[in-house]
Protein backbone atom coordinates (compact mmCIF):
# COMPACT_ATOMS: atom_id res chain seq x y z
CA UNK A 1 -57.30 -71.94 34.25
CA UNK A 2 -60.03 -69.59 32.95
CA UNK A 3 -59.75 -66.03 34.04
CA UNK A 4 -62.73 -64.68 35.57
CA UNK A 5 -61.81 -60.84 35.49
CA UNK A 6 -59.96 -59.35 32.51
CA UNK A 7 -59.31 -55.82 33.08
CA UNK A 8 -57.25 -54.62 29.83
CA UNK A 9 -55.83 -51.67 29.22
CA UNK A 10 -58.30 -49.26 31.46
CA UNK A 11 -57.64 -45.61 32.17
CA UNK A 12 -59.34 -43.55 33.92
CA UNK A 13 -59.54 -39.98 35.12
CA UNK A 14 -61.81 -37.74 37.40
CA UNK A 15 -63.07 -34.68 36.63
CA UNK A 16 -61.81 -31.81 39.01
CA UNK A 17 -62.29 -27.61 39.11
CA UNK A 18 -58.63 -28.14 38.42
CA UNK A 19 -58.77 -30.55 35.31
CA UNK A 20 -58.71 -34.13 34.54
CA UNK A 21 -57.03 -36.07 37.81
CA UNK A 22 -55.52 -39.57 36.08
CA UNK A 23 -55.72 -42.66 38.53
CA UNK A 24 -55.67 -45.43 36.36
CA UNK A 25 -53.43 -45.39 32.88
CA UNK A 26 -53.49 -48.70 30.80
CA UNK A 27 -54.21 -51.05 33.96
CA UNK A 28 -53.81 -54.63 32.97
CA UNK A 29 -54.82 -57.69 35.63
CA UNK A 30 -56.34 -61.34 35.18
CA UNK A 31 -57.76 -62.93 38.22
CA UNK A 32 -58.27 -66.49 37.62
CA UNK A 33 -62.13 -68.35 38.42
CA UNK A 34 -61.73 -69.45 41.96
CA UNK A 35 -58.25 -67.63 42.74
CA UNK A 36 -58.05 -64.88 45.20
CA UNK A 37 -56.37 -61.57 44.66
CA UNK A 38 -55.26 -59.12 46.59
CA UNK A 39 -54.23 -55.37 45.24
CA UNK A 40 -51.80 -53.45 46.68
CA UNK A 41 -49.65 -50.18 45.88
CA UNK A 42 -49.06 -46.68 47.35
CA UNK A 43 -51.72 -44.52 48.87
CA UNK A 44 -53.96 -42.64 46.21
CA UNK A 45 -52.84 -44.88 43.21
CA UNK A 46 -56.63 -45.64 42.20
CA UNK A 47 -57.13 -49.33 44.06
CA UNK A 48 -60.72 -48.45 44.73
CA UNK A 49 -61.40 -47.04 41.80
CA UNK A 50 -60.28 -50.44 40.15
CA UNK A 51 -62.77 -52.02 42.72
CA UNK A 52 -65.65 -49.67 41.20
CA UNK A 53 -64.98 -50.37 37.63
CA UNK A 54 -65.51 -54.69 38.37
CA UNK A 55 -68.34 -53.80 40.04
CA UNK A 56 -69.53 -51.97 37.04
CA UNK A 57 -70.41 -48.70 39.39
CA UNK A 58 -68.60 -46.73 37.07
CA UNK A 59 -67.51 -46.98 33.46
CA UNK A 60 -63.11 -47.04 32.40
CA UNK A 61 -62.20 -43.68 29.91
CA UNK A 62 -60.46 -46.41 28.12
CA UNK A 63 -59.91 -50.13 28.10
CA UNK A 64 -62.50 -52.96 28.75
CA UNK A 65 -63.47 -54.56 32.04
CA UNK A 66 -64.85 -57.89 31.69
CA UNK A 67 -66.41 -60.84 33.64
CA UNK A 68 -66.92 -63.91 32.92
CA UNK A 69 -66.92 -63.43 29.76
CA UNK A 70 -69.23 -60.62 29.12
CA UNK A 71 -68.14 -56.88 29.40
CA UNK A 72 -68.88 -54.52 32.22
CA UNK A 73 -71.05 -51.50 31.28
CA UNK A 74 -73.55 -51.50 33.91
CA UNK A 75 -73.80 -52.52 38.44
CA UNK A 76 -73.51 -56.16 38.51
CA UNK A 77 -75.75 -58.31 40.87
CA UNK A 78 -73.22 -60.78 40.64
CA UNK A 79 -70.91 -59.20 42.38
CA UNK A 80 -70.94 -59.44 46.51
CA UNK A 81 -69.02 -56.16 47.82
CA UNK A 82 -67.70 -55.97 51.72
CA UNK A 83 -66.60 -52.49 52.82
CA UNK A 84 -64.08 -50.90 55.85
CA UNK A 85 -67.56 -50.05 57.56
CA UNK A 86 -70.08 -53.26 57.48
CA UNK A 87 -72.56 -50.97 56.63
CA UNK A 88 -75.55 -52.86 58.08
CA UNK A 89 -78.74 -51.58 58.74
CA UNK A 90 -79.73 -51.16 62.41
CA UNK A 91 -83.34 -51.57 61.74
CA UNK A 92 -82.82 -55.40 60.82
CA UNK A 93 -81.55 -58.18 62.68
CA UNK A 94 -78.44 -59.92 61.64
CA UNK A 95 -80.49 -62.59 60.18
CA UNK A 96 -81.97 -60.05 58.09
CA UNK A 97 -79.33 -58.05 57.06
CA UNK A 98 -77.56 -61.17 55.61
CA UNK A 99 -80.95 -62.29 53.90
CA UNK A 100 -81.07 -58.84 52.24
CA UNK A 101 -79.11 -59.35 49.06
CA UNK A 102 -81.26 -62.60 48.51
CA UNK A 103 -84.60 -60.05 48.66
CA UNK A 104 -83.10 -58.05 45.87
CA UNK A 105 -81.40 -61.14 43.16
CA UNK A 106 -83.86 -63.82 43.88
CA UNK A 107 -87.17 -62.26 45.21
CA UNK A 108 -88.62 -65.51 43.88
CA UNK A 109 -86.19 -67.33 46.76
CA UNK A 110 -88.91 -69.23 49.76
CA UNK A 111 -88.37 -67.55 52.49
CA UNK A 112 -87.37 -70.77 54.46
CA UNK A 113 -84.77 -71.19 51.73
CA UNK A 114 -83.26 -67.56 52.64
CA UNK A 115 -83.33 -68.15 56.29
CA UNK A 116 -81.46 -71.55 55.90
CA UNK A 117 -79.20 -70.36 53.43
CA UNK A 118 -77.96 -67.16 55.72
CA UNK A 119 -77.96 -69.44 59.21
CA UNK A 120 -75.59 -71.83 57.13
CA UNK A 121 -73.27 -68.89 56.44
CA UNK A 122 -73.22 -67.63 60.01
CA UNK A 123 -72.34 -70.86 61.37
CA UNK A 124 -69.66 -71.09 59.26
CA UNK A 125 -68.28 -67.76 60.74
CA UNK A 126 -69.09 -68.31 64.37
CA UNK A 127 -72.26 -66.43 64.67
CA UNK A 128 -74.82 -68.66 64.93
CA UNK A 129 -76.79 -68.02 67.73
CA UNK A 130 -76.73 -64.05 67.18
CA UNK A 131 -79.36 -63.76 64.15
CA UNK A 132 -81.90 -61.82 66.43
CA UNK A 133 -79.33 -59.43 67.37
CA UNK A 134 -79.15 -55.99 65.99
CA UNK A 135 -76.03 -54.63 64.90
CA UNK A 136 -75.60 -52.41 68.14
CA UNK A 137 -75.17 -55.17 69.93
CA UNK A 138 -72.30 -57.00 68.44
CA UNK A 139 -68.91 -56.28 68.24
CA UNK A 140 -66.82 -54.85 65.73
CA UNK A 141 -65.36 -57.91 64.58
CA UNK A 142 -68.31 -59.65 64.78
CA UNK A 143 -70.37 -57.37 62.37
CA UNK A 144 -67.46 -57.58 60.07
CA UNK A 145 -68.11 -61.34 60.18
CA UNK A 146 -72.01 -60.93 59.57
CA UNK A 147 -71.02 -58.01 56.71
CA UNK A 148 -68.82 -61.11 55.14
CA UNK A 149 -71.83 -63.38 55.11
CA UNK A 150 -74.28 -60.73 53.61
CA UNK A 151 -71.32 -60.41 50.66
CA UNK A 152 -72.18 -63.99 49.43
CA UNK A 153 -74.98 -64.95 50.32
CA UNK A 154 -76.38 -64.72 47.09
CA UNK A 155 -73.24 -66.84 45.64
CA UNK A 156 -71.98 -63.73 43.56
CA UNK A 157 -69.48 -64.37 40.65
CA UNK A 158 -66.63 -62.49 42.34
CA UNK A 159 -66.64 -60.78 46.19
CA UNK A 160 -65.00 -56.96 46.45
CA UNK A 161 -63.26 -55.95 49.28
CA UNK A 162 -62.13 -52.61 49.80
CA UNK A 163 -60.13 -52.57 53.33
CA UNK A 164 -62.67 -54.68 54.83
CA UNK A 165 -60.54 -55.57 58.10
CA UNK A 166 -58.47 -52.37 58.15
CA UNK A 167 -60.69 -50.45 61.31
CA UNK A 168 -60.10 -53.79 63.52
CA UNK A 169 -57.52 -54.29 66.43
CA UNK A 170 -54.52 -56.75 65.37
CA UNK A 171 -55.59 -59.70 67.04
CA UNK A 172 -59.30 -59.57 65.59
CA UNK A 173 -58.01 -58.64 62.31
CA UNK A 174 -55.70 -61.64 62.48
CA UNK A 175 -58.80 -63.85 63.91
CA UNK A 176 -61.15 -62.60 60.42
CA UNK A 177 -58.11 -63.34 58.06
CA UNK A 178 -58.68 -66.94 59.28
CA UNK A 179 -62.25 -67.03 58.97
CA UNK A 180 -61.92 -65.69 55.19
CA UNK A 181 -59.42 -68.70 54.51
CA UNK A 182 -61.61 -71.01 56.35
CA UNK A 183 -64.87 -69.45 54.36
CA UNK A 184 -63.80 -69.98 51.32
CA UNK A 185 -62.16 -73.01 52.25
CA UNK A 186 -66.19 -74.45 52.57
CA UNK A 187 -67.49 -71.51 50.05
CA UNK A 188 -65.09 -71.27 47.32
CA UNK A 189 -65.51 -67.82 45.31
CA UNK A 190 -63.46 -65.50 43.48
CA UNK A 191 -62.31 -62.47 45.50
CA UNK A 192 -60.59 -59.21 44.87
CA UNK A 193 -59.20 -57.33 48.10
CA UNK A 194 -57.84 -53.90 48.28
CA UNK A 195 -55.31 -53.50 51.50
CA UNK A 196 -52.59 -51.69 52.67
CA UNK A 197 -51.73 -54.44 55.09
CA UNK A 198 -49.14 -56.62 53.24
CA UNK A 199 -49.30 -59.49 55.38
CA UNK A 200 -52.80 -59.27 54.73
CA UNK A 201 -52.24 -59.27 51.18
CA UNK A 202 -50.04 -62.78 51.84
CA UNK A 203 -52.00 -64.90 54.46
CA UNK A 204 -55.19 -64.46 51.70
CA UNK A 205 -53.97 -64.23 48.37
CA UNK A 206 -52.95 -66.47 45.88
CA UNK A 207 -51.78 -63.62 44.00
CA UNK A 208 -50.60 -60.10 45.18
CA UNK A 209 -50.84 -57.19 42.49
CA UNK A 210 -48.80 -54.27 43.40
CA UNK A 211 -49.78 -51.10 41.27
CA UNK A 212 -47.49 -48.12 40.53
CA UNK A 213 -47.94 -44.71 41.78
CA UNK A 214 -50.99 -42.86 40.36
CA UNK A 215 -51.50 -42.98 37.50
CA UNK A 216 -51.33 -46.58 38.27
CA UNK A 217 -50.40 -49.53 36.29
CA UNK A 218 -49.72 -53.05 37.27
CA UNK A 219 -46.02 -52.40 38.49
CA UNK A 220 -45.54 -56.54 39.54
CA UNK A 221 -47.30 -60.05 40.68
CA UNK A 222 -46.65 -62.10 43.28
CA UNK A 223 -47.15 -65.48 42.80
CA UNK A 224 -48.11 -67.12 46.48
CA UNK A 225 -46.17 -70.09 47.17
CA UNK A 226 -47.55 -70.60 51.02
CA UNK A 227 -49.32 -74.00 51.67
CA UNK A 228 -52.81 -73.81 50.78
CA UNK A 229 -54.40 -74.83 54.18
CA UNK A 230 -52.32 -72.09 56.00
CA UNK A 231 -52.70 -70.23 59.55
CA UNK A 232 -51.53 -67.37 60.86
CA UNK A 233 -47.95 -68.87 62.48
CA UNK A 234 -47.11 -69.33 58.46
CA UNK A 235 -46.81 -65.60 58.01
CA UNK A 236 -43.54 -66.27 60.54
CA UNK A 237 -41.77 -68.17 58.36
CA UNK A 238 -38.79 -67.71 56.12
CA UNK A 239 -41.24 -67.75 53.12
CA UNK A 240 -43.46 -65.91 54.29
CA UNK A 241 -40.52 -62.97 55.15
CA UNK A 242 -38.92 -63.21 51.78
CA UNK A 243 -42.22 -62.32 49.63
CA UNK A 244 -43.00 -59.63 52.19
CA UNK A 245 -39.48 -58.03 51.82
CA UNK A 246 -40.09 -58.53 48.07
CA UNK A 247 -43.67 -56.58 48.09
CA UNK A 248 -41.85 -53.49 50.45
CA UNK A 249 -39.33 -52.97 48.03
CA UNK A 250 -41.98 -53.11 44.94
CA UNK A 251 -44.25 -50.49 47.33
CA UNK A 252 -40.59 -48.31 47.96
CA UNK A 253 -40.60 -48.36 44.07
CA UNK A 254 -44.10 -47.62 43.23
CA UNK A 255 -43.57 -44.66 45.89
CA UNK A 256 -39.94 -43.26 43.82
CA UNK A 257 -38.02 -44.46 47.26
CA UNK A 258 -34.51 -46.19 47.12
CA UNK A 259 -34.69 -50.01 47.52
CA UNK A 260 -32.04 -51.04 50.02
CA UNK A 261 -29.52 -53.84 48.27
CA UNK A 262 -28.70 -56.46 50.49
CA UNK A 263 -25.45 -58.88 50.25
């Protein structure tokens, strides 16, 4: 399988009144065209700044970023980014907010094309019917959902998310996890999500990289065994328990905690 993201070797470091502040020091992950990975590790270790670097918003100290091919030295239109805050502007309507990346890659696009394009994505998520709305009038949940859509609308090579459900309730959060599998179940794309929610990091991923404190490096991968068409009663299974105890005890590691043995 081809990788779509190569990140070799990257360091980085900001700049602060104090000195040089190291986040990142020889990073090394693949993520597969098509697979989804999800990034996890202790508080502080750099996991946004990785998200940054693939989006080509900033440039590594050291090391190469590359995608599809072609290094990273500049932003990346290709690349669909979905935040903790949906970030959509309150001036447009749904329908337009999800058009909006279209506007900017393809200004060429018909307009009829847009609008068909964007409805077909917020059907798929359970909106359709709210594209006049502003986003006052929607729910939290619900403008993470139309935030989703605006992320690929344009068909980007690889969709960031940086804590994208983390400000939700448990039950929504739960309900988007299975709108994301059933997404790219009909939308297939290449995703990279940062969380601190490890059964997050299970119910989407294919593959779970932990990093290691900051500095960070890639500590361990986790290889996701769960069926492909999964639901949420999966993360209550035996499988499902053993990777999560296996990801706590890499996190207890990354943060220089004992791992408990068990007989």
């Amino acid at each position: 399988m081809t990788n779509l993201i190569e990140i070799k070797g990257v360091t980085h470091a900001y700049q602060t009144k104090a000195g040089p502040l190291p986040v990142l020091d020889g990073l090394d992950v693949s993520v597969p065209e098509g697979e989804f990975c999800a990034v996890v590790g202790p508080s502080g270790c750099g996991k946004s700044t990785l998200t940054r670097l693939v989006a080509g918003l900033m440039k590594p100290d050291a090391g190469e970023v590359w995608l599809h091919g072609e290094r990273v030295t500049s932003p990346r239109k290709t690349v669909g980014m979905a935040f903790q805050n949906p970030v959509l502007l309150e001036w447009r309507t749904i329908l337009e907010n999800v058009i909006l990346p279209l506007e900017i890659v393809a200004p060429s696009m018909p307009r009829a094309q847009r609008v068909d394009r964007a409805e077909a994505l917020l059907d798929m998520v359970g909106l359709s019917g709210f594209e006049s709305k502003r986003p006052s009038e929607l729910s939290g949940g619900m403008r993470q959902r139309a935030s989703l859509c605006r992320a690929i609308v344009h068909k980007p090579d690889v969709l960031i998310m940086d804590e994208p459900f983390g400000a939700l309730d448990n039950f929504t959060r739960e309900d988007l996890w299975q709108t994301m599998r059933d997404l790219r179940a009909k939308e297939p794309f290449t995703a990279v999500l940062i969380t601190h929610d490890l059964r997050e990091s299970v119910f989407l991923g294919d593959q779970v990289v932990v990093l290691s404190g900051r500095p960070a490096r890639t500590q361990y991968i986790l290889d996701v065994t769960l069926p492909e068409d999964r639901t949420i009663d999966v993360l209550y299974t035996p499988q499902a328990a053993e990777m999560l105890h296996d990801l706590r005890d890499q996190i207890k590691i990354a943060q220089g905690r004992p791992v408990e043995e068990t007989s």
